[in-house]
N, C-alpha and C. Protein backbone atom coordinates (compact mmCIF):
# COMPACT_ATOMS: atom_id res chain seq x y z
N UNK A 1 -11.04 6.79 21.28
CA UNK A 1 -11.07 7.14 19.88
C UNK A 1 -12.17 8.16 19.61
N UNK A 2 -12.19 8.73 20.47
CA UNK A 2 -13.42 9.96 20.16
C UNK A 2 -13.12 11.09 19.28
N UNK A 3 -11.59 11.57 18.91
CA UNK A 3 -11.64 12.13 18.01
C UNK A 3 -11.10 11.71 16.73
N UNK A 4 -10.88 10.20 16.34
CA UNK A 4 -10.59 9.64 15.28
C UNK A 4 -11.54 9.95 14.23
N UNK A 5 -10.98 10.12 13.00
CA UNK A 5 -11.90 10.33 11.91
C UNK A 5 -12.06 8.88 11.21
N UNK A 6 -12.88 8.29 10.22
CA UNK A 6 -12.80 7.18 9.99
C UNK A 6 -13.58 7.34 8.28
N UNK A 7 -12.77 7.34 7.33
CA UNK A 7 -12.88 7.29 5.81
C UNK A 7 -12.71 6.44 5.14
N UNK A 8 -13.30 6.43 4.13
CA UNK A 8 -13.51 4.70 3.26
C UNK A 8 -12.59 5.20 2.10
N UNK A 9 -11.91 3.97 1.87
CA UNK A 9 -11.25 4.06 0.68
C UNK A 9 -11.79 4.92 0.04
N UNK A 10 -13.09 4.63 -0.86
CA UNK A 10 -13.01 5.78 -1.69
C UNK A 10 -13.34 7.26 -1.50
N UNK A 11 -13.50 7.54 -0.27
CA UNK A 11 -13.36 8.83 -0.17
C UNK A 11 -11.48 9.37 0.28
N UNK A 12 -10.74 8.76 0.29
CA UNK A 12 -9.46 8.67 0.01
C UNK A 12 -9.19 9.33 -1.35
N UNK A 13 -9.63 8.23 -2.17
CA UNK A 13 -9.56 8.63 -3.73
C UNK A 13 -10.01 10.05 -4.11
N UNK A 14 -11.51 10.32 -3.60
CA UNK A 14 -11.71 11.52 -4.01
C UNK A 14 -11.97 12.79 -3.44
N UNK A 15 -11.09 12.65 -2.40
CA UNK A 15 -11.08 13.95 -1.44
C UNK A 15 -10.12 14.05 -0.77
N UNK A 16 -9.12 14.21 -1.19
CA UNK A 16 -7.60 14.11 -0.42
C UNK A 16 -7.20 15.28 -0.12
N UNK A 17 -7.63 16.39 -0.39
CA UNK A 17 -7.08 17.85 0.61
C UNK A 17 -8.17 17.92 1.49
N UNK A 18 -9.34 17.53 1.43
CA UNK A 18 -10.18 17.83 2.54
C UNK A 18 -9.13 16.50 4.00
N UNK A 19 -9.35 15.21 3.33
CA UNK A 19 -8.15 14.25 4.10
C UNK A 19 -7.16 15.02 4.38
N UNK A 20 -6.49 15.32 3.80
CA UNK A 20 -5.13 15.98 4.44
C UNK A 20 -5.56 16.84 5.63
N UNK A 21 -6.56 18.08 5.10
CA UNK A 21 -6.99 18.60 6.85
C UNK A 21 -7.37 18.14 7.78
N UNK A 22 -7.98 17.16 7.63
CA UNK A 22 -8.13 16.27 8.86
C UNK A 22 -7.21 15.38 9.18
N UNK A 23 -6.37 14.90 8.35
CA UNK A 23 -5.15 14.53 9.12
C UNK A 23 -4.04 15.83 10.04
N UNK A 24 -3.87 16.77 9.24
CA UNK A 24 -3.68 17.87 9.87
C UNK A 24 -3.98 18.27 11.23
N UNK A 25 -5.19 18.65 11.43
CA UNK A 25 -6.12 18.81 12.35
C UNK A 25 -5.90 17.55 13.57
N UNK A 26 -5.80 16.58 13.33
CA UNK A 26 -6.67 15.64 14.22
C UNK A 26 -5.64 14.35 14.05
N UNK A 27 -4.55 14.51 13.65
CA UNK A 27 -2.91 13.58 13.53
C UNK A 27 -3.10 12.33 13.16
N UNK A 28 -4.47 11.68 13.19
CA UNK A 28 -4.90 10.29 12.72
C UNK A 28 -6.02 9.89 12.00
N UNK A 29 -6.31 8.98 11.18
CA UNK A 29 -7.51 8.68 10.40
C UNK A 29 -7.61 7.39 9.99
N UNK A 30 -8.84 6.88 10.41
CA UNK A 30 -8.69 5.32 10.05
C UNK A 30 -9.51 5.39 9.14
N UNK A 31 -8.92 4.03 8.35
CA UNK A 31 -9.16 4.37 6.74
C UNK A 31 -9.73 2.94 6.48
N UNK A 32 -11.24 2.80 6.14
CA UNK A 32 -12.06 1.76 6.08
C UNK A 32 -12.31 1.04 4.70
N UNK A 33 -12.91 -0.10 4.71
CA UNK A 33 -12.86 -0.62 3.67
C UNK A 33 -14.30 -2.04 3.75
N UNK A 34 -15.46 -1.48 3.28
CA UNK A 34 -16.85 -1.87 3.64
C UNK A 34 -17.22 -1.64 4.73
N UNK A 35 -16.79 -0.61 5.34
CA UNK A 35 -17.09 -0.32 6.61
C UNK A 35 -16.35 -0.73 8.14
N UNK A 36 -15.63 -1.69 7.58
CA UNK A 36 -14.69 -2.11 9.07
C UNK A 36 -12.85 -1.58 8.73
N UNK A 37 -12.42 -1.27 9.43
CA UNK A 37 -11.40 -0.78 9.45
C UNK A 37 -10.27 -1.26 8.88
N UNK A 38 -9.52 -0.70 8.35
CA UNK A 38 -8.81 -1.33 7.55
C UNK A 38 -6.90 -1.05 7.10
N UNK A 39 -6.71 0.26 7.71
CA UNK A 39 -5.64 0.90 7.79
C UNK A 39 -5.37 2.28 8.83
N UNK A 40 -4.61 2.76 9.43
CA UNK A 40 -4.32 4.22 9.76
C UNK A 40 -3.32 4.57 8.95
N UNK A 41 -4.10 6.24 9.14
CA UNK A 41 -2.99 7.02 8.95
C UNK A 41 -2.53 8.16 9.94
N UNK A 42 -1.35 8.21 9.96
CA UNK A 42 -1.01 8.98 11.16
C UNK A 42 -0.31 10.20 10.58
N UNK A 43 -0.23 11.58 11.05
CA UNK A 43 0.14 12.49 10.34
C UNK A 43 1.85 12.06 11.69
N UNK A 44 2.92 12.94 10.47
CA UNK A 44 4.49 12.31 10.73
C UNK A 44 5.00 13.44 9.94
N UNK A 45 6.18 13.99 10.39
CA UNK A 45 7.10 15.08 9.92
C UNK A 45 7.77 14.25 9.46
N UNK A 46 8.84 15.06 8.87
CA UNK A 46 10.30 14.72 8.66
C UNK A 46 11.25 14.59 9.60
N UNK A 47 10.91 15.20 10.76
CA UNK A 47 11.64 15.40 11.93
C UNK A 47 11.96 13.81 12.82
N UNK A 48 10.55 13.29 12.90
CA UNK A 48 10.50 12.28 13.63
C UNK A 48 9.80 10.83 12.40
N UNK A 49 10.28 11.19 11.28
CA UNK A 49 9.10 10.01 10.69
C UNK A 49 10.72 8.68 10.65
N UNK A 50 11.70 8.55 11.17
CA UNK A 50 12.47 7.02 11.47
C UNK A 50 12.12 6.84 12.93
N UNK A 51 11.54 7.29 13.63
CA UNK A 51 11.32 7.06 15.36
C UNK A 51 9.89 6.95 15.26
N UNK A 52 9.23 7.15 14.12
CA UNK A 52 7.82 6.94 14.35
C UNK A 52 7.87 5.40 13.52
N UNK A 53 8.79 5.30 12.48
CA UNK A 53 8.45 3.81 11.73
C UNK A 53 9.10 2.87 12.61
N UNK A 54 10.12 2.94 13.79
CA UNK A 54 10.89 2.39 14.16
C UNK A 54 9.64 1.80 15.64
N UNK A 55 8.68 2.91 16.18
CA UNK A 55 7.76 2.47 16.98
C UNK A 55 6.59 1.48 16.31
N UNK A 56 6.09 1.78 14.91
CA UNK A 56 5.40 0.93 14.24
C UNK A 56 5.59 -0.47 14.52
N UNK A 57 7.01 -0.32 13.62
CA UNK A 57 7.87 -1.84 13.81
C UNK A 57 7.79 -2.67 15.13
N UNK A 58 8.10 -1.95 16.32
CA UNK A 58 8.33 -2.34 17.50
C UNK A 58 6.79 -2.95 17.88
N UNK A 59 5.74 -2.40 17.88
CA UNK A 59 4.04 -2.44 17.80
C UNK A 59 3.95 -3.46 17.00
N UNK A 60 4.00 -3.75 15.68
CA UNK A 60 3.69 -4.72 14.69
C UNK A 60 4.58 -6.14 15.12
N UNK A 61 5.77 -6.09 15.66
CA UNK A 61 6.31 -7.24 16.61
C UNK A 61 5.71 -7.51 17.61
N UNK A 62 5.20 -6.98 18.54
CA UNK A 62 5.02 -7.24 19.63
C UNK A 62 3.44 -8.28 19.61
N UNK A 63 3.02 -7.71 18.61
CA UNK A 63 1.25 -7.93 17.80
C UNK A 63 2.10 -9.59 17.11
N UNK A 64 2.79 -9.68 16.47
CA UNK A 64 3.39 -10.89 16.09
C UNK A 64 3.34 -12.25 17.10
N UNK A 65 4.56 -11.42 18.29
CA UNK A 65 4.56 -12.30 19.56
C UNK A 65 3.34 -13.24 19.76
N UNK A 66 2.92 -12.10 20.40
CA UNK A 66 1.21 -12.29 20.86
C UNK A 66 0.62 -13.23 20.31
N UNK A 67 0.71 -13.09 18.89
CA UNK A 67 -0.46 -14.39 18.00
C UNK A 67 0.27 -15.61 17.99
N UNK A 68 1.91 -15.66 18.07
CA UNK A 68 2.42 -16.94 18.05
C UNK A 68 2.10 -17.59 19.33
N UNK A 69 2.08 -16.89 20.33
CA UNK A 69 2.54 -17.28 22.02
C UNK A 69 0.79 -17.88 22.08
N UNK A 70 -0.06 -16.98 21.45
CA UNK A 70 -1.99 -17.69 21.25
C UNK A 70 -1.99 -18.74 20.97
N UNK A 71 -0.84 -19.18 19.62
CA UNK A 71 -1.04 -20.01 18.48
C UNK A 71 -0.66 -21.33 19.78
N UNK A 72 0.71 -20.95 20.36
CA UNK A 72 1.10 -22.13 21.15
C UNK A 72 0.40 -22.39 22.53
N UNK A 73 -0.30 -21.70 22.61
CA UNK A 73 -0.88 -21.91 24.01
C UNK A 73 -2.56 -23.14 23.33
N UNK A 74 -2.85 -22.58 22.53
CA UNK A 74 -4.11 -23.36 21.98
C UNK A 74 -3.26 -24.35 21.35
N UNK A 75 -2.29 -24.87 20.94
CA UNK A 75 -2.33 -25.81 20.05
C UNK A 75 -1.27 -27.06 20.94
N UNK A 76 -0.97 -26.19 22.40
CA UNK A 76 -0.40 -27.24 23.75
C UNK A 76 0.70 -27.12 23.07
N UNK A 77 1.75 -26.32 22.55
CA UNK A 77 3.22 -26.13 22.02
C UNK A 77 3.35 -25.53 23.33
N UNK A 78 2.95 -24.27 23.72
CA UNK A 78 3.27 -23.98 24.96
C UNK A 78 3.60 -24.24 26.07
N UNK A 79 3.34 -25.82 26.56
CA UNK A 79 3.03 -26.88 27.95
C UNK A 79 4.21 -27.50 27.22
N UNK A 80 5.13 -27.50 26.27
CA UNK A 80 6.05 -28.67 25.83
C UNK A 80 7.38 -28.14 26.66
N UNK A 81 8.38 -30.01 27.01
CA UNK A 81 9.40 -29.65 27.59
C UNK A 81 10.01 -29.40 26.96
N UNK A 82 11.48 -28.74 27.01
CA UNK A 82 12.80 -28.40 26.86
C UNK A 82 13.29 -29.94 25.58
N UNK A 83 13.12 -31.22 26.19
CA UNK A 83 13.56 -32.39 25.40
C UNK A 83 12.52 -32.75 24.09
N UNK A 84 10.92 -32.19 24.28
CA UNK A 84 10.33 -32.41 23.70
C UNK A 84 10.37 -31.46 22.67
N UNK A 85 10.72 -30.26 22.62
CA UNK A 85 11.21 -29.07 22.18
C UNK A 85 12.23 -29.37 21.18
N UNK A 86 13.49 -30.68 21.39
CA UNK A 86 14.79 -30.70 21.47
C UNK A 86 14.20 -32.04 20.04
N UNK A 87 13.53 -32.71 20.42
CA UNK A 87 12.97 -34.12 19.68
C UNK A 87 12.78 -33.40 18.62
N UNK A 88 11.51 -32.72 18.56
CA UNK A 88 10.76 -32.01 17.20
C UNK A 88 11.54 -31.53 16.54
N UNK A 89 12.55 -30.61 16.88
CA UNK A 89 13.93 -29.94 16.11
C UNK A 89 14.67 -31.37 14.99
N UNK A 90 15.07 -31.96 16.33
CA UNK A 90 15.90 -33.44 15.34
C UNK A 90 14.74 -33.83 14.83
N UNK A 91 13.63 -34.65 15.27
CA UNK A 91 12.86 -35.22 13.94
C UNK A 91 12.82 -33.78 12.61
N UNK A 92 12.79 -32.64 12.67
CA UNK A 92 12.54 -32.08 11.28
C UNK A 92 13.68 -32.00 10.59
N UNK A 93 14.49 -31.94 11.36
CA UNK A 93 15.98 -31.63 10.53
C UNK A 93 16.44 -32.77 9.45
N UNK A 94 15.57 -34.00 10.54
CA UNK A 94 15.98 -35.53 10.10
C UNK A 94 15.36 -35.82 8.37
N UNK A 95 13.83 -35.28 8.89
CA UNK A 95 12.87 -35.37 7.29
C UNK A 95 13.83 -34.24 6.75
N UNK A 96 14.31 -33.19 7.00
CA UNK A 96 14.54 -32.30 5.77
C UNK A 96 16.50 -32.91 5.25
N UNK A 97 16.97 -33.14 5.73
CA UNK A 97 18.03 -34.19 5.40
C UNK A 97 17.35 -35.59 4.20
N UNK A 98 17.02 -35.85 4.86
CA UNK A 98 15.84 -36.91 3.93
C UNK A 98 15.48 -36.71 2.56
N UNK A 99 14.78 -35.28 2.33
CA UNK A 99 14.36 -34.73 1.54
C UNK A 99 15.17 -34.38 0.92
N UNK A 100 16.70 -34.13 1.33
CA UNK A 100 17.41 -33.32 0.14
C UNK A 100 18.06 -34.36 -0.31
N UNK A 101 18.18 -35.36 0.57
CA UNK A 101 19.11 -36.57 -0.33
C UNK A 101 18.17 -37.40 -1.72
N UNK A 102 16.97 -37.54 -1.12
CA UNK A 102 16.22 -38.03 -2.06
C UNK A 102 16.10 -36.91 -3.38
N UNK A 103 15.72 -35.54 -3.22
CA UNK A 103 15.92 -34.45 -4.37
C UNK A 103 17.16 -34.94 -5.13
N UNK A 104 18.51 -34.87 -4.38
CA UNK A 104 19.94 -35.31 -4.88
C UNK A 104 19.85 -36.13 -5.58
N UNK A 105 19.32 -37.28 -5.58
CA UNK A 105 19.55 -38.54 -5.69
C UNK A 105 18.77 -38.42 -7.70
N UNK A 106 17.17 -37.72 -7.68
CA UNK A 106 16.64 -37.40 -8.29
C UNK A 106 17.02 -36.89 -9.83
């Protein structure tokens, strides 16, 4: 990241053609907020800006994965069998059956 630029919200607000040249210039800018980072911006044509949101997307999933597959590895979901996997499904289905008859009933 040595040639990343890095701007705080409010210099967003009040300097946006000088921003624009440096997005220009330099295709990216991270955009801070008390000092720790907080957004990019990436400069994008018209040419390629559905293959650039379509790589976002693909990036912002993969970043998804990751924190669930964390979530289950720390919380021992990960180490579970196939039947134990199979249990948890029927016990929730069971409470949420439960729940709607009692709502019904209500």
């Amino acid at each position: 990241m040595s040639n990343t630029n890095f701007v705080s919200f409010r210099e967003l607000r009040t300097s946006t053609s000088k921003i624009n040249e440096m997005l220009n210039d330099d295709g990216k800018i991270i955009i801070t907020n008390n000092g720790k980072p907080k957004a990019l911006m990436i400069n994008i044509s018209d040419v390629n800006f559905e293959e650039t949101l379509s790589i976002i997307n693909q990036v912002k999933l993969t970043r998804a994965i990751n924190n669930i597959r964390a979530a289950a590895q720390h919380s021992g979901a990960a180490e579970m069998t196939i039947n134990e996997i199979n249990d948890e499904i029927a016990q929730s289905r069971k409470e949420r059956r439960e729940r709607q008859k009692s709502g019904d009933a209500g």
